[in-house]
PDB file of N, CA and C in Angstrom:
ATOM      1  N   UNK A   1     169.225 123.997  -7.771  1.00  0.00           N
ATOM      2  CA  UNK A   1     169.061 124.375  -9.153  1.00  0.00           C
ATOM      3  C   UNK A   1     167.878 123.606  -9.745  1.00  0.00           C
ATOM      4  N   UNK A   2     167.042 124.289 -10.673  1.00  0.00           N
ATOM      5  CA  UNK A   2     165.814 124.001 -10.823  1.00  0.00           C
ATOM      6  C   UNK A   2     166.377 122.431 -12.537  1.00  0.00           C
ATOM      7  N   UNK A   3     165.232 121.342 -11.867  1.00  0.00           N
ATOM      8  CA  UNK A   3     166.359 120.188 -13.451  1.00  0.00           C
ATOM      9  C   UNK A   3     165.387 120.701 -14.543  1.00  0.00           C
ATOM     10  N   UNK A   4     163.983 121.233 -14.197  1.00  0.00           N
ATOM     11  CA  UNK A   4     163.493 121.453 -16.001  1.00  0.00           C
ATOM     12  C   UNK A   4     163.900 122.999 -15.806  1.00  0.00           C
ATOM     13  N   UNK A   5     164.854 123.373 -16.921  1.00  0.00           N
ATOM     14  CA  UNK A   5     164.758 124.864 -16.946  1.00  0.00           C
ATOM     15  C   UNK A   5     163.951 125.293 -18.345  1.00  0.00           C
ATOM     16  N   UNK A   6     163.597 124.227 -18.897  1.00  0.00           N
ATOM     17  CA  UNK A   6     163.410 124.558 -20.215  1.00  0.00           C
ATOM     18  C   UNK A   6     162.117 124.697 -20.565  1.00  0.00           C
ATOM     19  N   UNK A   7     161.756 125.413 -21.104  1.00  0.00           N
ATOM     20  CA  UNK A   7     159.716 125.870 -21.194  1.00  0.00           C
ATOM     21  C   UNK A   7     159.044 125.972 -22.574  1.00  0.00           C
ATOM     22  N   UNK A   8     158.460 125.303 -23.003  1.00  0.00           N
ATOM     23  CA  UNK A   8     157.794 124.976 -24.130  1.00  0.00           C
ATOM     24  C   UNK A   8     156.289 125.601 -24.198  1.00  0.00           C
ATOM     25  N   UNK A   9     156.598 126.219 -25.143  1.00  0.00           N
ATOM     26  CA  UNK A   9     154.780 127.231 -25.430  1.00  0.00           C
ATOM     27  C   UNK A   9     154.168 126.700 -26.576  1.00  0.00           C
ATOM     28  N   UNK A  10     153.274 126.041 -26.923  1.00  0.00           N
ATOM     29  CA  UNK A  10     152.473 125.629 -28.109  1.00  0.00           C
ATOM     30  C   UNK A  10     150.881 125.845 -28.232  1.00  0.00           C
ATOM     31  N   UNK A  11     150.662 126.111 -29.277  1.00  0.00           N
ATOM     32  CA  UNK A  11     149.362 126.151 -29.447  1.00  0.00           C
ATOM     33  C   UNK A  11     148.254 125.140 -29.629  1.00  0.00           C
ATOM     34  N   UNK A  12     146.967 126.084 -29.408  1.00  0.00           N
ATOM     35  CA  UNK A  12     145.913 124.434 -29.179  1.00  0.00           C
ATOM     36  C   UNK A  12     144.852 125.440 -29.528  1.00  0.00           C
ATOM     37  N   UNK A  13     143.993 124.549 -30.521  1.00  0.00           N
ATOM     38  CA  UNK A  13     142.571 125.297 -30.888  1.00  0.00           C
ATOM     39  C   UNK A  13     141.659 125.007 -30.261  1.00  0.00           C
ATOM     40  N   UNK A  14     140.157 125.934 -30.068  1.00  0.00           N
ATOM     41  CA  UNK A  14     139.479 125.875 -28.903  1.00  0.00           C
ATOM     42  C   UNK A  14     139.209 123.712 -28.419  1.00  0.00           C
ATOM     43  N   UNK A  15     138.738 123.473 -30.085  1.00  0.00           N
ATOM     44  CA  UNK A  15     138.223 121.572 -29.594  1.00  0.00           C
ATOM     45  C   UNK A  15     139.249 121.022 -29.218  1.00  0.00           C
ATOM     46  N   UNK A  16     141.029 120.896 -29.324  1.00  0.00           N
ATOM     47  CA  UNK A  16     142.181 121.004 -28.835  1.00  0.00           C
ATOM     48  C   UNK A  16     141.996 120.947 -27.500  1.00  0.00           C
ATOM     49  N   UNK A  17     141.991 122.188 -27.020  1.00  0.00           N
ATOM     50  CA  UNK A  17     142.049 122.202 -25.793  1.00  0.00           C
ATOM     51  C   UNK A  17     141.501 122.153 -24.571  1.00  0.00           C
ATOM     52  N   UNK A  18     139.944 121.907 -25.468  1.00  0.00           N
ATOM     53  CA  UNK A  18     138.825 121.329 -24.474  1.00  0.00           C
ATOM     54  C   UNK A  18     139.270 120.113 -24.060  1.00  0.00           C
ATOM     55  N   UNK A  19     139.771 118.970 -25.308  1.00  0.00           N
ATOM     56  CA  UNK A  19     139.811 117.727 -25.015  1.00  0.00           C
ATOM     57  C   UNK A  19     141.170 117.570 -24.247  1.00  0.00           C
ATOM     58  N   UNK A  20     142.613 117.992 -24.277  1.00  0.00           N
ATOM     59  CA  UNK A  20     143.333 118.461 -23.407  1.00  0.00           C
ATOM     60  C   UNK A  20     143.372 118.436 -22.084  1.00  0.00           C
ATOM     61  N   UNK A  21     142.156 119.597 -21.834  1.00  0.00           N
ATOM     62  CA  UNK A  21     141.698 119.947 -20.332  1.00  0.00           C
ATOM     63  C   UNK A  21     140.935 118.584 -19.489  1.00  0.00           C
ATOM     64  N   UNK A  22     140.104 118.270 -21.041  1.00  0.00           N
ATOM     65  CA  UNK A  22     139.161 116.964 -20.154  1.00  0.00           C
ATOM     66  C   UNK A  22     140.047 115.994 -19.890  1.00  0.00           C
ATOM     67  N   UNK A  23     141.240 115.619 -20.757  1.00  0.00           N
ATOM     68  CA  UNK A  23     142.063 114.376 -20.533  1.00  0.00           C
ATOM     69  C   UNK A  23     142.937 114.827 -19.369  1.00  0.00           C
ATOM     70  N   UNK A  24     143.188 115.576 -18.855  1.00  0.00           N
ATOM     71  CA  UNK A  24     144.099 116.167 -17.458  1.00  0.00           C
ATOM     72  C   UNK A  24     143.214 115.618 -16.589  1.00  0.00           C
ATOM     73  N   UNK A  25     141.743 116.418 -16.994  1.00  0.00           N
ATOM     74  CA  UNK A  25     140.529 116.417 -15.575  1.00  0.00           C
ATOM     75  C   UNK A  25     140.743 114.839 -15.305  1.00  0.00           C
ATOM     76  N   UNK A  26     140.630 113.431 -16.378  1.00  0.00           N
ATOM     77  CA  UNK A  26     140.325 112.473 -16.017  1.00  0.00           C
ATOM     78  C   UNK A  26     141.670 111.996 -15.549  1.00  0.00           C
ATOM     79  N   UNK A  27     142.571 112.399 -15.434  1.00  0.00           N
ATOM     80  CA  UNK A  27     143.838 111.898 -15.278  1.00  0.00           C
ATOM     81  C   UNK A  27     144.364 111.799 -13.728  1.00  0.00           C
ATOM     82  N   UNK A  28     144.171 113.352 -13.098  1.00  0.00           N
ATOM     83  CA  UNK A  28     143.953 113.467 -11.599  1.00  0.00           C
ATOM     84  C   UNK A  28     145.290 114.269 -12.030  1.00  0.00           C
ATOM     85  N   UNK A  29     146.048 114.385 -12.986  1.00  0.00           N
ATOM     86  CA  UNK A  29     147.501 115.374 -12.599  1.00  0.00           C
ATOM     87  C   UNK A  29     147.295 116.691 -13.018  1.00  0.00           C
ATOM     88  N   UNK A  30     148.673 117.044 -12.799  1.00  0.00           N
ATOM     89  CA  UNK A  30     148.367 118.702 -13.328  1.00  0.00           C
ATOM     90  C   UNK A  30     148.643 118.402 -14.790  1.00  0.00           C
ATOM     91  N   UNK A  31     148.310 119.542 -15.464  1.00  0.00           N
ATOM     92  CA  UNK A  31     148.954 119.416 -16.506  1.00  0.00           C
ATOM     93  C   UNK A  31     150.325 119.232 -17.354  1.00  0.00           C
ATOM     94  N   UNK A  32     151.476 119.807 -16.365  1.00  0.00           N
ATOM     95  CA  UNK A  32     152.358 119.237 -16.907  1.00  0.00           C
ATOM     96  C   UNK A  32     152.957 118.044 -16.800  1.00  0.00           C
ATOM     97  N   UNK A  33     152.622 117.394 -15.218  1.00  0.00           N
ATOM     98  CA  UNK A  33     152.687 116.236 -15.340  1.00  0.00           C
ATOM     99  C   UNK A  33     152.042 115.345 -16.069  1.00  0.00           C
ATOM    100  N   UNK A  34     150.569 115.393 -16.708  1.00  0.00           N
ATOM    101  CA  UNK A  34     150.079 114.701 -17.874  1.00  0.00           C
ATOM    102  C   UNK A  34     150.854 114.833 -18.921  1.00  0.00           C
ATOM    103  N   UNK A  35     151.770 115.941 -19.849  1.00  0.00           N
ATOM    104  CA  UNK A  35     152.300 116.205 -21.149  1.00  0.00           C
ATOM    105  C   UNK A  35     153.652 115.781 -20.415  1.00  0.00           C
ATOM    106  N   UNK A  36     154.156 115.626 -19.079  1.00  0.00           N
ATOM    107  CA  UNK A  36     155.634 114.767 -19.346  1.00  0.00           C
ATOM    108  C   UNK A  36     155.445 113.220 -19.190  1.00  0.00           C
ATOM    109  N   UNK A  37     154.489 112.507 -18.922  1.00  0.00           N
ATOM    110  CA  UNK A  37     153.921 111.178 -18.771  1.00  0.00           C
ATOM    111  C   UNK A  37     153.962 110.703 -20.275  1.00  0.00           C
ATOM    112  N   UNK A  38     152.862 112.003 -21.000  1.00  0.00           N
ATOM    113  CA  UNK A  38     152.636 111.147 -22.366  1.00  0.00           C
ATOM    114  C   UNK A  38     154.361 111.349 -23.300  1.00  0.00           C
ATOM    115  N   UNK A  39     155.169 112.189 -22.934  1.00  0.00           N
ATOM    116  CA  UNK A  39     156.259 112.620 -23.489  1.00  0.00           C
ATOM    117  C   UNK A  39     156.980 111.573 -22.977  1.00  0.00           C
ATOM    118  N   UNK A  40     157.355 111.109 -21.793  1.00  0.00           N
ATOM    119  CA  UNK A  40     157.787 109.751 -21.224  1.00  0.00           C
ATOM    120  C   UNK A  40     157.332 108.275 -22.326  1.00  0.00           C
ATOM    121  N   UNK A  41     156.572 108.337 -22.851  1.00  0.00           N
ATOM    122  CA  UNK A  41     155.535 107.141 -23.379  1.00  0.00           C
ATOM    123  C   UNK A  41     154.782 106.761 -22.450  1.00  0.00           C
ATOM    124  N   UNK A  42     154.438 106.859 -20.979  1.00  0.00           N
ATOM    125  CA  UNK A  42     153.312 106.260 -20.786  1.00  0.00           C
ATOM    126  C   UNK A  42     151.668 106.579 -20.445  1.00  0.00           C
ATOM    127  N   UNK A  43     151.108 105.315 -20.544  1.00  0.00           N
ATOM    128  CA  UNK A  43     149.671 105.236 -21.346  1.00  0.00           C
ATOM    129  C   UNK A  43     149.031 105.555 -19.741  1.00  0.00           C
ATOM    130  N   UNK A  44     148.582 107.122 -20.143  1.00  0.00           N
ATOM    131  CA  UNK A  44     147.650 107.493 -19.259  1.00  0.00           C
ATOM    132  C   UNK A  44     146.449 107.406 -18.882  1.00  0.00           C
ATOM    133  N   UNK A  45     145.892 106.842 -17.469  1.00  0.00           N
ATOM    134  CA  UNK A  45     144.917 106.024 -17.440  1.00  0.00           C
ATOM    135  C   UNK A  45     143.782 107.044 -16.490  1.00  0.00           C
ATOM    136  N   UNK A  46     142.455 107.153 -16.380  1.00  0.00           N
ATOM    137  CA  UNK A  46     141.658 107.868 -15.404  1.00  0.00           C
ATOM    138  C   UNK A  46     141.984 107.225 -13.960  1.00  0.00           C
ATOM    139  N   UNK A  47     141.937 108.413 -13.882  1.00  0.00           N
ATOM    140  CA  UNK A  47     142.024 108.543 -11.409  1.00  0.00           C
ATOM    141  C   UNK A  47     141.059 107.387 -11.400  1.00  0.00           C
ATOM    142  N   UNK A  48     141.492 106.523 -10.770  1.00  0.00           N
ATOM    143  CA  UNK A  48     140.126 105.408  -9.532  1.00  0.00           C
ATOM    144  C   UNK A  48     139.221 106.592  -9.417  1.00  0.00           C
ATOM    145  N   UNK A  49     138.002 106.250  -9.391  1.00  0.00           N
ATOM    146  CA  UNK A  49     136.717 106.947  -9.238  1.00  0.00           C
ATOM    147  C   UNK A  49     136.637 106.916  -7.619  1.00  0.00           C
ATOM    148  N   UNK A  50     136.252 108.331  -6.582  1.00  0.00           N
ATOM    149  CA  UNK A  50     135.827 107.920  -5.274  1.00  0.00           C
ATOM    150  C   UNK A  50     135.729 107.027  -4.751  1.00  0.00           C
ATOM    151  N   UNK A  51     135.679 106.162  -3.446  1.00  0.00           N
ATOM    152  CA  UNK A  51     134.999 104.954  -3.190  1.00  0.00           C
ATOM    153  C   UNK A  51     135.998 104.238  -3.184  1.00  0.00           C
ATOM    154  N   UNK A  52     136.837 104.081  -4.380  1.00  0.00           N
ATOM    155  CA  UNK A  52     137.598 102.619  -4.673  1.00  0.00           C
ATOM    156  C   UNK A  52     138.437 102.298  -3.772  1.00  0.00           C
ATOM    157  N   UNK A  53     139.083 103.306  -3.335  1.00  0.00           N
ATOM    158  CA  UNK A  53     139.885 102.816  -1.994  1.00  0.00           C
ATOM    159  C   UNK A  53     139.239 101.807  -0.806  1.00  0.00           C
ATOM    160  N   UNK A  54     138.229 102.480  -0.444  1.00  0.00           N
ATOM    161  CA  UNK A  54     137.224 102.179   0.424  1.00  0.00           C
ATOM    162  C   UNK A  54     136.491 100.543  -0.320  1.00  0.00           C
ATOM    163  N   UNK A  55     136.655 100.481  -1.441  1.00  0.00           N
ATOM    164  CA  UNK A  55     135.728  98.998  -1.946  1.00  0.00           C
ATOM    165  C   UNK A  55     136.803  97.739  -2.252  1.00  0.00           C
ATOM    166  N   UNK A  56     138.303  98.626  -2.073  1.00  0.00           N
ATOM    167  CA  UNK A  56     139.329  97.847  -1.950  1.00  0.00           C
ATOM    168  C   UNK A  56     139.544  97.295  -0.705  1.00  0.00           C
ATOM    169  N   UNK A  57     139.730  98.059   0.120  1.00  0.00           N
ATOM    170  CA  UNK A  57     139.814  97.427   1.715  1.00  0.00           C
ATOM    171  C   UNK A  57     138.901  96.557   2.200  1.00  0.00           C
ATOM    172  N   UNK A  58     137.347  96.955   1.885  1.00  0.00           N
ATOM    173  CA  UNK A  58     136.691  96.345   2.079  1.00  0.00           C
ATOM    174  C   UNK A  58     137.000  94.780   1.514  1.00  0.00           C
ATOM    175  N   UNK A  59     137.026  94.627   0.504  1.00  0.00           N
ATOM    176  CA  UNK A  59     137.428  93.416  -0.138  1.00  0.00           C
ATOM    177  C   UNK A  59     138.963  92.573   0.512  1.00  0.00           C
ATOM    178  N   UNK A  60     139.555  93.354   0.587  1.00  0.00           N
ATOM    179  CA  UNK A  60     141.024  92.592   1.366  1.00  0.00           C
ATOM    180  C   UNK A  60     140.403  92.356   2.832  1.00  0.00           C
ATOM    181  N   UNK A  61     139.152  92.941   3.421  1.00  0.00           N
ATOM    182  CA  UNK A  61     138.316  92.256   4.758  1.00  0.00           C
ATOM    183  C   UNK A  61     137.421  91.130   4.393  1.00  0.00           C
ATOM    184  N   UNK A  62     136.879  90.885   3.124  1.00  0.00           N
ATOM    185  CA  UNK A  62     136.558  90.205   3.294  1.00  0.00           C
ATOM    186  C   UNK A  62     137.413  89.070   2.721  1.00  0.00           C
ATOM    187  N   UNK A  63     138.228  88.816   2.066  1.00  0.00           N
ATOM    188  CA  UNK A  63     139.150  88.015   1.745  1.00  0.00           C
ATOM    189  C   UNK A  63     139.798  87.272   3.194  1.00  0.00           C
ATOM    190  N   UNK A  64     140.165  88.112   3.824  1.00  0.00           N
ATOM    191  CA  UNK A  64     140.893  87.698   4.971  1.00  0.00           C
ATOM    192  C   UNK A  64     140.049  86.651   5.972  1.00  0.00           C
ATOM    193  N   UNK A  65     138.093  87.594   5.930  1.00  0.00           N
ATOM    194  CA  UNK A  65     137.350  86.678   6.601  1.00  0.00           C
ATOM    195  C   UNK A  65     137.336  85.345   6.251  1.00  0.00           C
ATOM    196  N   UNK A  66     137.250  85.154   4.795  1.00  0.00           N
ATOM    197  CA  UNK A  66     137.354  83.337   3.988  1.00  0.00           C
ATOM    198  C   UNK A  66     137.951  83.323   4.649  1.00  0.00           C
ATOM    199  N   UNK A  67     139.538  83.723   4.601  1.00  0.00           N
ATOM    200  CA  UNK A  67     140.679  82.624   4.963  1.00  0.00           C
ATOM    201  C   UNK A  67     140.312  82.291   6.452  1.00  0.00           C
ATOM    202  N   UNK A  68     140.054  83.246   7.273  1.00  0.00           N
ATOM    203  CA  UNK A  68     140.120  82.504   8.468  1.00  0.00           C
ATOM    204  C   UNK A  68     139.382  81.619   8.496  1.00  0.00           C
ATOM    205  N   UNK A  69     137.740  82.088   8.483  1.00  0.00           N
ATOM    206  CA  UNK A  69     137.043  81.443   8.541  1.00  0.00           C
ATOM    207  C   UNK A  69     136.935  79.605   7.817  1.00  0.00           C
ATOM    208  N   UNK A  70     137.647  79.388   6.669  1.00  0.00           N
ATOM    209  CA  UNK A  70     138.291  78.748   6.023  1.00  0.00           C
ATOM    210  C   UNK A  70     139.421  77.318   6.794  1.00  0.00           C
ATOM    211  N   UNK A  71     140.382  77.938   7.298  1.00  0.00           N
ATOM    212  CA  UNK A  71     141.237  77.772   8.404  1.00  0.00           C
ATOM    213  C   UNK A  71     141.249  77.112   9.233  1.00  0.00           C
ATOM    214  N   UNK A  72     139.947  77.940  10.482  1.00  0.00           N
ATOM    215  CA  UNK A  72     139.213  77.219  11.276  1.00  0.00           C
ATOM    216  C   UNK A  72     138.343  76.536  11.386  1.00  0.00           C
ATOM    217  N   UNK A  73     137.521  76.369   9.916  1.00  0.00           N
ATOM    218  CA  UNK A  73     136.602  75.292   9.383  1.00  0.00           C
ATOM    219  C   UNK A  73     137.406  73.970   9.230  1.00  0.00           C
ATOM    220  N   UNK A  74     138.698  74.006   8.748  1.00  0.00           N
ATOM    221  CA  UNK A  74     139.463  72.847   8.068  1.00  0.00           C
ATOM    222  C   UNK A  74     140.111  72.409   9.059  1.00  0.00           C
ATOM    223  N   UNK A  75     140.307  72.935  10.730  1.00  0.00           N
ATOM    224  CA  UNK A  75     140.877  72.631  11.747  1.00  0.00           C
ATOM    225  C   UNK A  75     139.660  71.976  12.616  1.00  0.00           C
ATOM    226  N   UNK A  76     138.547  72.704  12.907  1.00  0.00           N
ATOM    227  CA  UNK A  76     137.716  72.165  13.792  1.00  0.00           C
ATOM    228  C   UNK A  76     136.581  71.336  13.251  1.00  0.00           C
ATOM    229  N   UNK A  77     136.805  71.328  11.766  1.00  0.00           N
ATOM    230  CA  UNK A  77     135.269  70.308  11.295  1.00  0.00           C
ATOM    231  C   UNK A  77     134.278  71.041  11.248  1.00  0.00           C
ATOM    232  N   UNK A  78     133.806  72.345  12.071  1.00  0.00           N
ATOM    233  CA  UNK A  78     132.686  73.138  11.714  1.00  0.00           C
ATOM    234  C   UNK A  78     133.005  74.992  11.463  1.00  0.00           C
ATOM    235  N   UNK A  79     132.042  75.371  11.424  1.00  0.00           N
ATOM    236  CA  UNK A  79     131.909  76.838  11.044  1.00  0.00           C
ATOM    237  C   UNK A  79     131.042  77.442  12.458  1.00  0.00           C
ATOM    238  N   UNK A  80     132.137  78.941  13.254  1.00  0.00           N
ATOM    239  CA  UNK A  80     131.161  79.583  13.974  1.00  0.00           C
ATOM    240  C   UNK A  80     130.204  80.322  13.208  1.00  0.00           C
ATOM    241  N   UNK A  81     128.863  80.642  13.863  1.00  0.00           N
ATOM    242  CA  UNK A  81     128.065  81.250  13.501  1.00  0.00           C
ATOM    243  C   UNK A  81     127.889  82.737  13.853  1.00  0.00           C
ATOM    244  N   UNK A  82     129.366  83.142  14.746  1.00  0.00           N
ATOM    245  CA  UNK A  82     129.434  84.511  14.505  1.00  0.00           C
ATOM    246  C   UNK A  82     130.242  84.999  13.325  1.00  0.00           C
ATOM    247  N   UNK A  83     131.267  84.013  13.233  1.00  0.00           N
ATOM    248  CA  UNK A  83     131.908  84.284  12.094  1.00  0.00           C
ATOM    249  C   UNK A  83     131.510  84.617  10.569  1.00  0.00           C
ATOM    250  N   UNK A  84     130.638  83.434  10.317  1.00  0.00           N
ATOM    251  CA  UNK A  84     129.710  83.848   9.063  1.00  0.00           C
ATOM    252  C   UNK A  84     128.753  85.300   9.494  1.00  0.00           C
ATOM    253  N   UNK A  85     128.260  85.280  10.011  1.00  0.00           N
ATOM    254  CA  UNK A  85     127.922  86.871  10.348  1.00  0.00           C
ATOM    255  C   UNK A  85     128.301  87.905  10.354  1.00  0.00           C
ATOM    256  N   UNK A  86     129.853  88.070  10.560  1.00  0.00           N
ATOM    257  CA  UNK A  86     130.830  89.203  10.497  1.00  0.00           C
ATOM    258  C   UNK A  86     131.141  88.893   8.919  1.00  0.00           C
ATOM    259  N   UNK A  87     131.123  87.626   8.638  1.00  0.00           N
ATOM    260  CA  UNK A  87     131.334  87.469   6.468  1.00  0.00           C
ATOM    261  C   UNK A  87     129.925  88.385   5.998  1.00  0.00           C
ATOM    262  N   UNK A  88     128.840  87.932   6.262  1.00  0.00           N
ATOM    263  CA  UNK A  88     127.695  88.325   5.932  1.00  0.00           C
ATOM    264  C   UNK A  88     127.613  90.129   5.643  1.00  0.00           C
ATOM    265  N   UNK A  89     128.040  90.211   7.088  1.00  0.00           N
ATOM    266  CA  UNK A  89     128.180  91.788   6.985  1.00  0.00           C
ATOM    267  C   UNK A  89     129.170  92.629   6.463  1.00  0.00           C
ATOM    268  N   UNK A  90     130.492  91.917   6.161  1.00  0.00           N
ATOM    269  CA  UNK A  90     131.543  92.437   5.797  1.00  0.00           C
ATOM    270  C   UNK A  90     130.958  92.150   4.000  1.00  0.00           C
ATOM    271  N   UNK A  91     129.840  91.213   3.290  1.00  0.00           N
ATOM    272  CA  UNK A  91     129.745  90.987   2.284  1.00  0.00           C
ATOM    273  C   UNK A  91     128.862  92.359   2.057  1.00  0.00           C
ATOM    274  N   UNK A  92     127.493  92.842   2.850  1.00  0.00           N
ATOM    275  CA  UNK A  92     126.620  93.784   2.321  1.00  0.00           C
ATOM    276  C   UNK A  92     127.433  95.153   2.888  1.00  0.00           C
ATOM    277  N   UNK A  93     128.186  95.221   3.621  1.00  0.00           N
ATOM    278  CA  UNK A  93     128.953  96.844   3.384  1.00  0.00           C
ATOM    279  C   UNK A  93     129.730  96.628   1.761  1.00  0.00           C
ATOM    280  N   UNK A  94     130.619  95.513   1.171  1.00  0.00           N
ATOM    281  CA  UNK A  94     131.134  95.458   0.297  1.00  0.00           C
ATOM    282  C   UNK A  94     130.323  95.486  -1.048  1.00  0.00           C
ATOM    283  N   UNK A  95     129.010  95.375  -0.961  1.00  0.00           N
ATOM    284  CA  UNK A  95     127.980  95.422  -1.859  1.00  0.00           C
ATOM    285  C   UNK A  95     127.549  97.076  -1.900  1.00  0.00           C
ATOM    286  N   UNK A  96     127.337  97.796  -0.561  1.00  0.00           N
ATOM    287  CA  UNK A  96     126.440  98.769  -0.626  1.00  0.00           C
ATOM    288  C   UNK A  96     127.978  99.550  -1.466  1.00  0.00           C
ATOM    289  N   UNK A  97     128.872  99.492  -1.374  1.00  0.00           N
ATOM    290  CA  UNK A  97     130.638 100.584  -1.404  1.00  0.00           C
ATOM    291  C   UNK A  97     130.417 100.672  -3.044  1.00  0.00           C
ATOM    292  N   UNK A  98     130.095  99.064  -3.398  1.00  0.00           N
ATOM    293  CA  UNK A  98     130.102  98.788  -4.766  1.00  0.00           C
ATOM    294  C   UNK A  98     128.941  99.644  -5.492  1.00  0.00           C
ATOM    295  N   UNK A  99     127.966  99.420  -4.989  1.00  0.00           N
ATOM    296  CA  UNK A  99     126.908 100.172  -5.778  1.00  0.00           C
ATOM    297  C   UNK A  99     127.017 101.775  -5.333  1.00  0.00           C
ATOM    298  N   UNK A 100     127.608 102.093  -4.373  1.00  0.00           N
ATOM    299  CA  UNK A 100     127.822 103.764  -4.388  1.00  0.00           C
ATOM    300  C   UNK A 100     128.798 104.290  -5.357  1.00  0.00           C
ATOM    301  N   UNK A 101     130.063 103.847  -6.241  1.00  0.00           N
ATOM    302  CA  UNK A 101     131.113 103.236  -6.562  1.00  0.00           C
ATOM    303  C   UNK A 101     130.261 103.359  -7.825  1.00  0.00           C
ATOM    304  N   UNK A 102     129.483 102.943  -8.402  1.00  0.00           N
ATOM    305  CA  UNK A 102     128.780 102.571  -9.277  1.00  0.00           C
ATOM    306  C   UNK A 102     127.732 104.048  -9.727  1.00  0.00           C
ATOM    307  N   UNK A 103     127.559 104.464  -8.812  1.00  0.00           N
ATOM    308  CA  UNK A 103     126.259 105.177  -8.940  1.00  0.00           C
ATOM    309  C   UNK A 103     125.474 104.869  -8.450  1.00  0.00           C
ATOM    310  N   UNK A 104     124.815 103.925  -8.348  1.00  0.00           N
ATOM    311  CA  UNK A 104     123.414 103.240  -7.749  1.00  0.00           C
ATOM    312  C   UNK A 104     123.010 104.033  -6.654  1.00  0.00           C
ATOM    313  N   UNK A 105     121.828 104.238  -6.784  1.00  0.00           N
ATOM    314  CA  UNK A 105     120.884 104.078  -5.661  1.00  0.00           C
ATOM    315  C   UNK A 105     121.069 103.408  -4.453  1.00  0.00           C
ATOM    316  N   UNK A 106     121.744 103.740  -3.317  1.00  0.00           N
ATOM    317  CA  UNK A 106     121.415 102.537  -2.339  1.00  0.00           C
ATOM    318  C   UNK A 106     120.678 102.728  -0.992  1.00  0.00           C
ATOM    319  N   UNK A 107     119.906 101.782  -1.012  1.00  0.00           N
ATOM    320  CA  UNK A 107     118.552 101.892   0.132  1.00  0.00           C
ATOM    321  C   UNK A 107     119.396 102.360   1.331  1.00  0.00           C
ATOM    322  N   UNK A 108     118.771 102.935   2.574  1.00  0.00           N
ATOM    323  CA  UNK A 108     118.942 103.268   3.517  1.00  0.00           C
ATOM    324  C   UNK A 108     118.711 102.683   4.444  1.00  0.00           C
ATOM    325  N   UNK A 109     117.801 101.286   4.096  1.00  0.00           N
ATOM    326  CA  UNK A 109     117.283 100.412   5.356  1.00  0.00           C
ATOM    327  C   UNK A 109     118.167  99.341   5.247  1.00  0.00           C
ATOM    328  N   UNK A 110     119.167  99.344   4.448  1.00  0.00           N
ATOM    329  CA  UNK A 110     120.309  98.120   5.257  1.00  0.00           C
ATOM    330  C   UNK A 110     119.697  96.982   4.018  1.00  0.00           C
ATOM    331  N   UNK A 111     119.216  97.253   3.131  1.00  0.00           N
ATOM    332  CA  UNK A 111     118.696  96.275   1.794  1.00  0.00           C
ATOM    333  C   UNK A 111     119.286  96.108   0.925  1.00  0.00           C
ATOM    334  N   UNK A 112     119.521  95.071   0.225  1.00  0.00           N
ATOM    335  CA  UNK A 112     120.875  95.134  -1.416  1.00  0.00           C
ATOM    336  C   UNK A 112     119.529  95.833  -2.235  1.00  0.00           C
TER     337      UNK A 112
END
């Protein structure tokens, strides 16, 4: 058995329902799930923009690199020098994600 049986028709004037449509578009839901959210009370926020997933992970890689790297600095007294290298690189993929993420322009030759 269907739980909403109940259907609500209301009107909306054309600037209404432009802004409506645009607040769904930024929302990522359908529409009725946007009008039972705001009917719920809560404060509807825009979809993560593309990318963010991708500039999130990236970041929980490089987080993880500190720690190790971190770790095994505070155990052996020094730092490998492949390790900072895999930081290095795990830092300019997390830079280029950011500025795509952003909009930016980003070079093709591997440049911030």
């Amino acid at each position: 058995m269907r739980q909403r049986n109940h259907r609500v028709l209301f009107r909306l004037n054309d600037k209404e329902y432009l802004h409506f449509i645009g607040q769904v578009e930024k929302s990522g839901f359908t529409q009725e799930k946007f009008l039972r959210g705001l009917i719920a009370g809560y404060e509807i926020q825009p979809r993560a923009p593309e990318g963010f997933a991708k500039m999130i992970a990236l970041l929980s890689n490089l987080t993880n690199n500190v720690n190790q790297i971190a770790r095994i600095a505070n155990i052996t007294q020094s730092i490998d020098g492949e390790q900072i290298a895999r930081l290095q690189m795990t830092v300019a993929q997390m830079f280029r994600a950011g500025k795509e993420l952003v909009g930016w322009r980003v070079p093709s030759n591997g440049d911030h």
